[in-house]
Protein backbone atom coordinates (compact mmCIF):
# COMPACT_ATOMS: atom_id res chain seq x y z
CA UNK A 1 85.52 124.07 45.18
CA UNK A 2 89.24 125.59 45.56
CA UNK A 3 91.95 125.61 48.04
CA UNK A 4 91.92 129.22 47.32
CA UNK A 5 88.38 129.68 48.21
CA UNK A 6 88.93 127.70 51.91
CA UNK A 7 91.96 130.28 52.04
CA UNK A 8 89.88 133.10 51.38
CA UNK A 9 87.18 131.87 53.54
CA UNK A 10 89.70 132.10 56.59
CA UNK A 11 91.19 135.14 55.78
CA UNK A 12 88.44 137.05 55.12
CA UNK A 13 85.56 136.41 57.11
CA UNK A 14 85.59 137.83 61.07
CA UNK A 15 85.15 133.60 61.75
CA UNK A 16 88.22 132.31 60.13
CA UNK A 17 90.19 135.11 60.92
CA UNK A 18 89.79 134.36 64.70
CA UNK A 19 90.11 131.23 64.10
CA UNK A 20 93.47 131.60 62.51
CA UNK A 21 94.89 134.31 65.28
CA UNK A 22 93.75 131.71 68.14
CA UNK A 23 95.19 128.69 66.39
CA UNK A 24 98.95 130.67 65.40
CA UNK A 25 98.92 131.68 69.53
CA UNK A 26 98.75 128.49 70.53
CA UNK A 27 101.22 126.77 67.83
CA UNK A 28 104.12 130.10 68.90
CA UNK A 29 103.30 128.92 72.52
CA UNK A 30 103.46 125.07 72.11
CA UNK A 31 106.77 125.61 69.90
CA UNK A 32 108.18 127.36 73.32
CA UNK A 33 106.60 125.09 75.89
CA UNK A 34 108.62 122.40 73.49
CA UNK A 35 112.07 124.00 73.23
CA UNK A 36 111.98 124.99 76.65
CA UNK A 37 110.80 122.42 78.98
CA UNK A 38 113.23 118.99 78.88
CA UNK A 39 112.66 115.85 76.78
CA UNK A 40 111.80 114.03 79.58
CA UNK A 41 109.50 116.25 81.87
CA UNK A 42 107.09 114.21 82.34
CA UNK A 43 108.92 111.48 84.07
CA UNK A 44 111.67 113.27 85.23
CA UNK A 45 109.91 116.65 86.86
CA UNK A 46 105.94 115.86 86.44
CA UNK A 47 105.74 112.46 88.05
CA UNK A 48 108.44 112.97 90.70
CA UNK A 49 107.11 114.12 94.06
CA UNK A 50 110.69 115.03 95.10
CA UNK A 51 110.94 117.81 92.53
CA UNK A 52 107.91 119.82 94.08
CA UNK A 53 108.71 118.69 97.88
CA UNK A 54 109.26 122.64 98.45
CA UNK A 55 105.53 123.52 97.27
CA UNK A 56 102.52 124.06 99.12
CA UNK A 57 100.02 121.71 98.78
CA UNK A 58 96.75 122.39 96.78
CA UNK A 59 97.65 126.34 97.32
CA UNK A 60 95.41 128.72 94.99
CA UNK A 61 96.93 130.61 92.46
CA UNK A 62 99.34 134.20 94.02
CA UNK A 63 97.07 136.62 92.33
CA UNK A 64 94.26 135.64 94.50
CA UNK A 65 95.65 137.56 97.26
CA UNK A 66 94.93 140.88 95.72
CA UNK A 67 91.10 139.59 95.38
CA UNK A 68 90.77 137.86 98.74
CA UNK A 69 89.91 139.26 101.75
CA UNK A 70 91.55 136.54 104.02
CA UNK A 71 95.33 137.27 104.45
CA UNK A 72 97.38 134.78 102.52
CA UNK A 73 100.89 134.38 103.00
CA UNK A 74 103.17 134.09 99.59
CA UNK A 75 105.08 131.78 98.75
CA UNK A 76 108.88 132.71 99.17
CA UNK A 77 112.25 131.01 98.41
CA UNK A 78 115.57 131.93 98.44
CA UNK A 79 119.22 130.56 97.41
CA UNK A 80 122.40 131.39 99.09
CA UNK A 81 125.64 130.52 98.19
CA UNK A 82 129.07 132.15 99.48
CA UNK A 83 128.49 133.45 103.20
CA UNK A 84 128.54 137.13 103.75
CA UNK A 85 130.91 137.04 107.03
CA UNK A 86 133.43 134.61 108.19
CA UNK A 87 134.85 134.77 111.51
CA UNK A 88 137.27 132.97 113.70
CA UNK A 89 135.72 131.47 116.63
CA UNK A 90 138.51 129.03 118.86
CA UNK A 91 139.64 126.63 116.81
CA UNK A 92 136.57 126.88 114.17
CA UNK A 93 135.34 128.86 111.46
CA UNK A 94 131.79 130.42 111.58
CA UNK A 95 130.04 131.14 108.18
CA UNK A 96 127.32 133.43 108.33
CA UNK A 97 124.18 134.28 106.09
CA UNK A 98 121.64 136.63 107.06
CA UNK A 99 118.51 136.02 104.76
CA UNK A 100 115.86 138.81 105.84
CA UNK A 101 111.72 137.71 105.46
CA UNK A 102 108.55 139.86 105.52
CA UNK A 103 105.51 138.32 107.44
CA UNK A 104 102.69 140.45 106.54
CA UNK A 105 100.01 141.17 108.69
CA UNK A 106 97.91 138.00 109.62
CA UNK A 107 99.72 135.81 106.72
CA UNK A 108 101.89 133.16 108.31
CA UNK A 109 103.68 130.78 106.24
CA UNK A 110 102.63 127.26 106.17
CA UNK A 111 105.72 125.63 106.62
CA UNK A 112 109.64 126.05 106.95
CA UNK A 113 111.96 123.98 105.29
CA UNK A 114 115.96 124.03 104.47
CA UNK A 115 118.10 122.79 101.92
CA UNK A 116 121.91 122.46 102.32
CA UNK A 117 123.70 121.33 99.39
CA UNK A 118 127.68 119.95 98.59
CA UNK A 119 129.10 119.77 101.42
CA UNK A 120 132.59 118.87 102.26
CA UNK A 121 135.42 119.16 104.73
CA UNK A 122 138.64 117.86 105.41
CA UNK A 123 138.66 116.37 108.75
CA UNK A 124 136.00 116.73 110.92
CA UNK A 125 132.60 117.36 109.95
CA UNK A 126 130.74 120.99 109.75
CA UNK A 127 127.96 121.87 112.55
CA UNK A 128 124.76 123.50 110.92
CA UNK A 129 122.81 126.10 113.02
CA UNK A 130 119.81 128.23 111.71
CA UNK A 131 118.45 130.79 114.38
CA UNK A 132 114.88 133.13 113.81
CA UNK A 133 115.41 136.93 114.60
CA UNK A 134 112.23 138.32 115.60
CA UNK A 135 110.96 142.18 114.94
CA UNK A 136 110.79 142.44 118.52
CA UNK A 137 114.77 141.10 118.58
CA UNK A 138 114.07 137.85 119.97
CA UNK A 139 115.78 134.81 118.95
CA UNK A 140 114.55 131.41 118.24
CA UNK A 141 117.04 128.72 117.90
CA UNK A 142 114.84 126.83 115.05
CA UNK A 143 117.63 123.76 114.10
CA UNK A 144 120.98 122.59 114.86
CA UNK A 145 122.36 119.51 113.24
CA UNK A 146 125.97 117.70 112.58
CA UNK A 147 126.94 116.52 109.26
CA UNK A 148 127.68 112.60 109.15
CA UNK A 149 131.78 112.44 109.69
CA UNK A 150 133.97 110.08 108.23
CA UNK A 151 132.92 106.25 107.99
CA UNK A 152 135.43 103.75 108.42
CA UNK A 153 137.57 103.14 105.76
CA UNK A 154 136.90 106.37 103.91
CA UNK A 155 139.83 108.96 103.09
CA UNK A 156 139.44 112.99 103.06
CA UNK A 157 138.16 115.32 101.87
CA UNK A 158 134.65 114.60 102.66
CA UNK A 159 132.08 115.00 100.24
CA UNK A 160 128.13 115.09 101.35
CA UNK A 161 125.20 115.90 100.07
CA UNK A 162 126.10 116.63 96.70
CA UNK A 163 123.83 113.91 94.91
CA UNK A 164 121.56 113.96 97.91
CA UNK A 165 120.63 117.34 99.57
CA UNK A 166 120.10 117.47 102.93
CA UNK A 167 116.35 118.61 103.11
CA UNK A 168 114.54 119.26 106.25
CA UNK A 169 111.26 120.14 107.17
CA UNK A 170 112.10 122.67 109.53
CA UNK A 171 107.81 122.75 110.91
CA UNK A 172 108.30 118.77 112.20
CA UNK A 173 111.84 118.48 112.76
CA UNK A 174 112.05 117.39 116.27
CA UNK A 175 114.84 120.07 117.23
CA UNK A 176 113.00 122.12 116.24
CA UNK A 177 110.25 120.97 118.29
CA UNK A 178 113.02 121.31 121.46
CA UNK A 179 114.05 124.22 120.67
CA UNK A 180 110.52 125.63 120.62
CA UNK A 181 109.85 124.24 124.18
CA UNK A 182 112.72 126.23 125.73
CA UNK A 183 112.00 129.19 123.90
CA UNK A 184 108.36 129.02 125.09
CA UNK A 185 109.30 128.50 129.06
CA UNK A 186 112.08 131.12 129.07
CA UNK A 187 110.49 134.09 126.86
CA UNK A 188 106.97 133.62 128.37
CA UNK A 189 106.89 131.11 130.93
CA UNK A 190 104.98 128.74 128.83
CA UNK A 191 105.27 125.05 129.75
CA UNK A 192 104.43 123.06 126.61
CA UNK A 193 104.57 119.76 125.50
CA UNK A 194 105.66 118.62 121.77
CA UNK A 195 102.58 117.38 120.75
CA UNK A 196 101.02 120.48 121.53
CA UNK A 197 103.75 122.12 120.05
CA UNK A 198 103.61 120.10 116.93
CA UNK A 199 100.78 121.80 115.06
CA UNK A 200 101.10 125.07 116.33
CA UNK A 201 105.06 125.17 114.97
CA UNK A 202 104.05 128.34 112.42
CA UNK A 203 102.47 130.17 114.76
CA UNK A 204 104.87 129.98 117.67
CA UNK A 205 107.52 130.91 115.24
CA UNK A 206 105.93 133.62 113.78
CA UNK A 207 103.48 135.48 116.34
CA UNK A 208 103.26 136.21 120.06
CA UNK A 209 101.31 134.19 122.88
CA UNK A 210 97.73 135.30 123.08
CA UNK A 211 96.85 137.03 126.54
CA UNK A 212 92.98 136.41 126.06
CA UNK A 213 92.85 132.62 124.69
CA UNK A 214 95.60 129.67 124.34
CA UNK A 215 96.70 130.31 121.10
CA UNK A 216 99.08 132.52 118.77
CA UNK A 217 98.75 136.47 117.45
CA UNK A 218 100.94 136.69 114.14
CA UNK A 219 103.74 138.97 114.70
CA UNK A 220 104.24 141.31 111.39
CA UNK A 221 107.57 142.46 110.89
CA UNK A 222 111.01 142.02 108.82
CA UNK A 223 112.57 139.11 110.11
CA UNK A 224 115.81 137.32 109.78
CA UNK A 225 117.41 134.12 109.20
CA UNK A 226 121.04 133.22 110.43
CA UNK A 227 122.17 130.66 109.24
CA UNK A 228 125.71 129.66 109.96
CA UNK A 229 128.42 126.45 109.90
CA UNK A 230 131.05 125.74 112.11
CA UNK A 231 134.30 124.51 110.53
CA UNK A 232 137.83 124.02 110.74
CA UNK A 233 139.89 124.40 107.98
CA UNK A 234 139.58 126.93 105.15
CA UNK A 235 138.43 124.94 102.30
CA UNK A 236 135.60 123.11 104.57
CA UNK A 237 132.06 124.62 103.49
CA UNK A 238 128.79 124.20 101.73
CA UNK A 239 127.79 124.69 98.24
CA UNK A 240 124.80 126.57 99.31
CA UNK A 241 121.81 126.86 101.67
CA UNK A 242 117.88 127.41 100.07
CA UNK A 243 115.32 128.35 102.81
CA UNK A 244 111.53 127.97 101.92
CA UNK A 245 108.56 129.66 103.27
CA UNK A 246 105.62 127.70 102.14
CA UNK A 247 102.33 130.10 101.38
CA UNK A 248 98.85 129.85 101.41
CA UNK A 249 99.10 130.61 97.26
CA UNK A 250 101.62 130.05 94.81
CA UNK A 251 102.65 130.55 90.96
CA UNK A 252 100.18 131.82 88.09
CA UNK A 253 97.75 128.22 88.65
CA UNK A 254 98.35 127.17 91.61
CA UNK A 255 99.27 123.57 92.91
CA UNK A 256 98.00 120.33 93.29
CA UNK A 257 97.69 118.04 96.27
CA UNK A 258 101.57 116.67 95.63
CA UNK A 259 102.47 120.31 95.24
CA UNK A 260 102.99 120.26 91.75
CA UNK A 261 103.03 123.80 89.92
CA UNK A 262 99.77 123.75 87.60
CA UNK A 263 101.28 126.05 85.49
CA UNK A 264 104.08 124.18 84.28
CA UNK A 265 101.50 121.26 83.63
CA UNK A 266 98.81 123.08 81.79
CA UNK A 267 101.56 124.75 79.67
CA UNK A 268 102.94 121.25 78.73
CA UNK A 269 99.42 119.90 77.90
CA UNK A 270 99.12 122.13 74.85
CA UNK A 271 101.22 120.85 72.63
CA UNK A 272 100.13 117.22 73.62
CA UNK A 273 96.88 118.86 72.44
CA UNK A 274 97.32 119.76 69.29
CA UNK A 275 99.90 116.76 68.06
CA UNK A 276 96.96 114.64 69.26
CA UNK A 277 94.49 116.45 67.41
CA UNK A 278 96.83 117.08 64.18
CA UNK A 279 98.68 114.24 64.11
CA UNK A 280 94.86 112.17 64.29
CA UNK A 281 93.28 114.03 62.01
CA UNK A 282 95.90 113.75 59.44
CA UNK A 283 96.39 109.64 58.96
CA UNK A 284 92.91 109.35 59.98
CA UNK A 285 91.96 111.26 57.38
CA UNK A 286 94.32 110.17 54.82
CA UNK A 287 93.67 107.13 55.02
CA UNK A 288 89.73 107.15 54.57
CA UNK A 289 90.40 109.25 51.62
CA UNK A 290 92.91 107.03 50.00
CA UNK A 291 90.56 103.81 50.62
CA UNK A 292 87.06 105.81 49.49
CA UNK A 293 88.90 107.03 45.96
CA UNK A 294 90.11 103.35 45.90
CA UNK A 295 86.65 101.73 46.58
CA UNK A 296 84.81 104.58 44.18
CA UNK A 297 87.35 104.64 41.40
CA UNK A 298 88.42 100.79 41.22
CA UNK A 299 85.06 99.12 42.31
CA UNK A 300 84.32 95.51 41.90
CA UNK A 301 86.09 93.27 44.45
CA UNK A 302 88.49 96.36 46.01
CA UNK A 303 85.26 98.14 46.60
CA UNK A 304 83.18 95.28 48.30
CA UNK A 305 86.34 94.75 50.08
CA UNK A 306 86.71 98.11 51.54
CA UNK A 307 83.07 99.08 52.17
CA UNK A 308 82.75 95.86 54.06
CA UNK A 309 86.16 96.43 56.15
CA UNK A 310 84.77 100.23 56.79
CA UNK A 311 81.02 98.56 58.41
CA UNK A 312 83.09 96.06 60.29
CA UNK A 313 85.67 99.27 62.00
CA UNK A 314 82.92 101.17 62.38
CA UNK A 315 80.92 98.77 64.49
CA UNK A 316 83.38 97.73 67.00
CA UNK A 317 83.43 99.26 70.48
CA UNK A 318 86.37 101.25 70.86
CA UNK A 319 86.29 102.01 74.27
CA UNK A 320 86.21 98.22 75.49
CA UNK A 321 88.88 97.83 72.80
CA UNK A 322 91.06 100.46 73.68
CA UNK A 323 90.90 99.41 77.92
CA UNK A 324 91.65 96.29 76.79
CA UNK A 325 94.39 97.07 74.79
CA UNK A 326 95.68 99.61 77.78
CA UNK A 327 95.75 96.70 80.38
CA UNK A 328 97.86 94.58 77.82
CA UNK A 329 100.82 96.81 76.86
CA UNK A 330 100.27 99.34 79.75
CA UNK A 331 99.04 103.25 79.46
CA UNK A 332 100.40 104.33 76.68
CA UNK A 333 100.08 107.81 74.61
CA UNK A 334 101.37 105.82 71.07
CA UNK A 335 98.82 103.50 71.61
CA UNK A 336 95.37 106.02 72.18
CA UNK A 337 96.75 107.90 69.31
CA UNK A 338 96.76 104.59 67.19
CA UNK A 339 93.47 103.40 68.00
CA UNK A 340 92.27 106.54 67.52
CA UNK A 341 93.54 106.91 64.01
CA UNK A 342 92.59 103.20 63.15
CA UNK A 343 88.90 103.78 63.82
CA UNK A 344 88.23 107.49 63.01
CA UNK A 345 88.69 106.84 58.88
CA UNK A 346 85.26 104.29 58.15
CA UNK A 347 82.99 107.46 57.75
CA UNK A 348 85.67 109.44 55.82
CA UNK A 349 86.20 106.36 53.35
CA UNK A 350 82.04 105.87 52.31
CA UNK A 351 82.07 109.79 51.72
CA UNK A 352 84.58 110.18 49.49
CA UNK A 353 83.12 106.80 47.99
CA UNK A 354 80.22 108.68 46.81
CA UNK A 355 81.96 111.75 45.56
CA UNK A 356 84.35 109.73 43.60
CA UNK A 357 81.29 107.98 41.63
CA UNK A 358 80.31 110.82 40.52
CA UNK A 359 83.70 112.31 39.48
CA UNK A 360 84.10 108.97 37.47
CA UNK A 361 81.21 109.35 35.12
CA UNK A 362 82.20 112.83 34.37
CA UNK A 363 83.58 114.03 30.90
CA UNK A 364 86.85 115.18 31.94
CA UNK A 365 87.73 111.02 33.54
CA UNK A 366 86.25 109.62 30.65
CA UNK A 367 88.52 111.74 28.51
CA UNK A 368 91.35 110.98 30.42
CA UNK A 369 91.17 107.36 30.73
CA UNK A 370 90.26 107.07 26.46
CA UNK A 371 94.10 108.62 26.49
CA UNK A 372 95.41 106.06 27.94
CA UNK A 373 96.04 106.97 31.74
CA UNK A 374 96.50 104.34 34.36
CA UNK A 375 93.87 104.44 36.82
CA UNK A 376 96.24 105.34 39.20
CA UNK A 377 97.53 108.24 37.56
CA UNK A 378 93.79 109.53 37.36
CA UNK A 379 93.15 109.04 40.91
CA UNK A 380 96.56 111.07 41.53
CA UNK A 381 96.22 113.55 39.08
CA UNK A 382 92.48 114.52 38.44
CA UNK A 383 90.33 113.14 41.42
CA UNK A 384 92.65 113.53 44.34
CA UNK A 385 92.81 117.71 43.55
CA UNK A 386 89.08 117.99 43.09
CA UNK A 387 88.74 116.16 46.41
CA UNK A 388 91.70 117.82 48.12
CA UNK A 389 89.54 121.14 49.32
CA UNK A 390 87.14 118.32 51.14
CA UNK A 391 90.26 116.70 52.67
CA UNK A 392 91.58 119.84 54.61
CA UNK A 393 88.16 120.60 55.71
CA UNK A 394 87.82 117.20 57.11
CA UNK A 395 91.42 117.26 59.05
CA UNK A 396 89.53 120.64 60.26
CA UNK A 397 86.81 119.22 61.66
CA UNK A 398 88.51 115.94 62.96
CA UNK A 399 90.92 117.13 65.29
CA UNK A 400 88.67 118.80 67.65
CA UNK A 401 87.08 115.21 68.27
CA UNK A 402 90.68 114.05 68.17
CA UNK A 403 91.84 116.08 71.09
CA UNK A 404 88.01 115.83 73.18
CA UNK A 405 88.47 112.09 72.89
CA UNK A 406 92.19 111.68 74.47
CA UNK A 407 90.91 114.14 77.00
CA UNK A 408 87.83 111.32 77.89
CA UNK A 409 90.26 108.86 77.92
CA UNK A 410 92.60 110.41 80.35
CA UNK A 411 89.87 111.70 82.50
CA UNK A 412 89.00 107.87 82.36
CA UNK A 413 92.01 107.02 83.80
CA UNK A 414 93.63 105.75 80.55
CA UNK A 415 96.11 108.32 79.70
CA UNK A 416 99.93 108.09 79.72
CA UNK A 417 101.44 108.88 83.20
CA UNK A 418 104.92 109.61 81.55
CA UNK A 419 103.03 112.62 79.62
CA UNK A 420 100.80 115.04 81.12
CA UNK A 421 97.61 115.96 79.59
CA UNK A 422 94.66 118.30 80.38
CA UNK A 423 92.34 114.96 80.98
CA UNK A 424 94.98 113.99 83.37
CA UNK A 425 95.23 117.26 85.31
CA UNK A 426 91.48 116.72 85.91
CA UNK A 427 91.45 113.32 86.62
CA UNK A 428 93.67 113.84 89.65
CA UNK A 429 91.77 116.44 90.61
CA UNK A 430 88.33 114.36 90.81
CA UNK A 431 90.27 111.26 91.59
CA UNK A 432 91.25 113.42 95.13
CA UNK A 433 88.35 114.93 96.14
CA UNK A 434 89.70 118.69 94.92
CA UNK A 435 86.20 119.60 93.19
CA UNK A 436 84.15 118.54 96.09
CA UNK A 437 86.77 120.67 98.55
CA UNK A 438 86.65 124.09 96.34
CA UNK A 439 89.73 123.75 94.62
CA UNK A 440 88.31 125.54 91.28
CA UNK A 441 92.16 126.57 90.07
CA UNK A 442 92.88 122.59 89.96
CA UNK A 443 89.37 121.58 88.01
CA UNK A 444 88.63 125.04 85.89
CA UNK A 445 91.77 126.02 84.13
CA UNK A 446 92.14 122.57 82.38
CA UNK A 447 88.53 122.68 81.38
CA UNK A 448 88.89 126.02 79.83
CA UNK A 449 92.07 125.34 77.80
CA UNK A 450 90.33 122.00 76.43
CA UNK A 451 87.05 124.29 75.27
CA UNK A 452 89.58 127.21 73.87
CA UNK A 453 91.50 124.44 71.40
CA UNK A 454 88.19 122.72 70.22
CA UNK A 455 86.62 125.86 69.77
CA UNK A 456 89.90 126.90 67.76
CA UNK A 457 89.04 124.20 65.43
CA UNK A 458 85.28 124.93 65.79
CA UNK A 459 85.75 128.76 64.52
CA UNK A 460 88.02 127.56 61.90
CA UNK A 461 85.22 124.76 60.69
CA UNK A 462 82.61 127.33 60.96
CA UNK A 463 84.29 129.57 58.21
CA UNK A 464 85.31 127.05 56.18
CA UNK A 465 81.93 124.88 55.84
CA UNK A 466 79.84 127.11 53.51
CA UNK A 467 82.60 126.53 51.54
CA UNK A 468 82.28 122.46 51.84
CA UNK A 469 78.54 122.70 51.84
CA UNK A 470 76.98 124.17 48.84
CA UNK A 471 73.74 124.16 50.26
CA UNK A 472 74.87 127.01 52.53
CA UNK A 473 76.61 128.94 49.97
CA UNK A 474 73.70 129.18 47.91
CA UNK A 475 71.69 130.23 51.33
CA UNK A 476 74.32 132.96 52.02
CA UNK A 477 74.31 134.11 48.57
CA UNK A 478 70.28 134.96 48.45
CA UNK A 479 70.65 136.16 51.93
């Protein structure tokens, strides 16, 4: 058995050929997701619920609005920075931006929420105003709020909200709650209180008082935010203003119940994937290879040594192990990976054992070693090539068990928080309730990517093992 014949078993056969097209795909995509994404996204972006504060919680997936029958509302965010008008008003300055926003019919936005960011001013502090135009050209004074002015002691200019934005959540901000009353009483005569303004916020903003029942008719239309800061001298101002209309759906995945995009996660888990898997499969494999030539070729004491260190591996428990180990030094990719590799090689080792006590009886050894090789040189140099076909097959069919097993562990609860994996994605998603709720885009998609990569490695271990087994290339042959 070759290298060249494993190569020509891949490239050749319909199999290995698939194989080989699924596994290069996913290696070009993990070499992006890796260049792309920062060092640190998994603490920095993953794990920190202020980074997805502006998505929609547990939201399907955008395309599902062009399947569903039930209106869904996308979701929508804009940036703004210089103002389009600035006028003199008195003694202050008014900024203007007019942001325009589609409500299509029946979808209302979940939520409203506004971001103001850097914002100074040399004396006294801005006033922030954001006001909804309605199709039907009624206005809805949704928030009004003063920047924090000088504290004692400080000197101008005034910086704020430059480390900090100023974030608020527009659908339970209490002006807005206000506001909403006298809107109510003096468009339609309505006399509400806030609580029974509170969860009807959405639909007051964005729809019309029903004539037949107590509630809300969504109002379709181009509307418009107007956002605008009173100042007084030139340079005062704001770095810029980011509205967000949260939807019933959002991104290519969806999101989770913190509102994180599944997308970004699921992209990030694949090439935590396959360094598991490869990165396993190599030293586990290496190093039952190294140790079965050693106990085959050396015997006597090094091979009662190592056959008896292989039974003993190969009968602990990993999993107690491994939880053990976890609630010691804390969850811990580095440390799954090690245990992993430390007790995946016993098998490997008594194998290539019993190929290597053959190979040492043969002609070719025995001619070798009457010439005066070390033994080491003839395990380098004459067994290690014959056994080298049998030692990529094995890294083959290793890492799919590699990458299945840290997948376990995470759905366990085991995995690394700093790092997110597939297993992770649908632990949360148990751990919440999402699969008994319906949310199939939080439980599915991580399912399917872990049965695409092992069945990468499966195709590639199905072409490859009539090569390894010469039982089935002798039944191929008379077939």
């Amino acid at each position: 058995m070759r290298v060249r014949q494993i190569r020509d078993a891949l490239l050749k056969t319909p199999v290995g050929l698939l194989g080989l097209l699924s596994l290069a795909a996913q290696v070009v995509l993990s070499i992006w997701v890796v260049v792309s994404y920062p060092d640190d996204f998994g603490n920095r972006v993953w794990s920190n619920p202020i980074h997805w504060v502006d998505n929609p919680k547990a939201a399907p997936p955008a395309w599902i609005r062009r399947v569903d029958s039930q209106p869904r509302a996308e979701h929508w965010q804009t940036v703004r920075g210089e103002p389009e008008t600035v006028e003199e008003k008195g003694r202050n300055l008014i900024a203007s931006w007019n942001i325009p926003y589609i409500v299509e019919e029946g979808a209302v936005p979940a939520f409203l929420a506004l971001t103001v960011r850097d914002v100074r001013f040399e004396e006294r502090a801005p006033l922030l105003a954001l006001t909804l135009i309605r199709p039907d050209e009624t206005r809805v004074s949704v928030m009004r709020h003063a920047v924090r002015g000088p504290r004692e002691g400080e000197e101008g200019p005034y910086e704020r909200h430059f480390d900090d934005p100023l974030r608020i959540q527009l659908s339970a901000d209490e002006s807005t709650l206000s506001s909403l009353q006298e809107f109510l009483a003096e468009e339609y005569g309505l006399q509400m209180d806030a609580e029974e303004i509170r969860p009807r916020v959405m639909d007051i903003l964005f729809g019309v008082p029903d004539a037949t029942d107590d509630g809300f008719v969504p109002m379709a239309g181009e509307y418009t935010f107007l956002f605008q800061t009173a100042t007084r001298a030139e340079d005062d101002g704001i770095g810029s203003v980011e509205l967000v209309a949260g939807g019933d759906a959002f991104g290519r995945m969806g999101t989770d119940s913190i509102g994180r995009d599944l997308a970004q996660g699921l992209l990030y888990g694949l090439p935590t994937a396959l360094v598991i898997g490869v990165v396993v499969a190599l030293l586990s494999t290496s190093i039952g290879t190294v140790l079965g030539m050693a106990s085959g070729y050396l015997g006597g004491t090094a091979d009662t040594v190592i056959q008896r260190l292989s039974d003993i591996v190969a009968n602990i428990p990993v999993l107690p192990l491994l939880i053990f180990l976890l609630f010691i030094i804390g969850p811990n990719l580095t440390v799954i990976i090690g245990i992993l590799i430390a007790f995946s090689w016993p098998g490997l080792a008594i194998q290539v054992r019993v190929m290597v006590l053959h190979m040492r009886s043969s002609q070719l050894i025995e001619a070798v070693q009457s010439l005066g090789s070390s033994r080491w040189r003839v395990m380098y140099r004459h067994i290690l090539p014959q056994i080298m076909p049998y030692f990529l097959a094995q890294i083959i069919f290793t890492a799919p068990s590699a990458i299945l097993a840290e997948a376990g562990l995470s759905f366990l609860g085991l995995g690394d928080p700093s790092i997110p994996t597939w297993g992770q994605i649908l632990e949360a998603g148990f751990r919440t309730g999402g699969v008994y709720v319906g949310y199939w885009w939080w439980i599915v998609p991580p399912g399917l990517l872990i049965v695409l990569v092992a069945s990468t490695f499966m195709l590639l271990s199905l072409a490859i093992e009539p090569v390894v087994n010469p039982r089935l290339r002798q039944t191929r042959r008379a077939d």
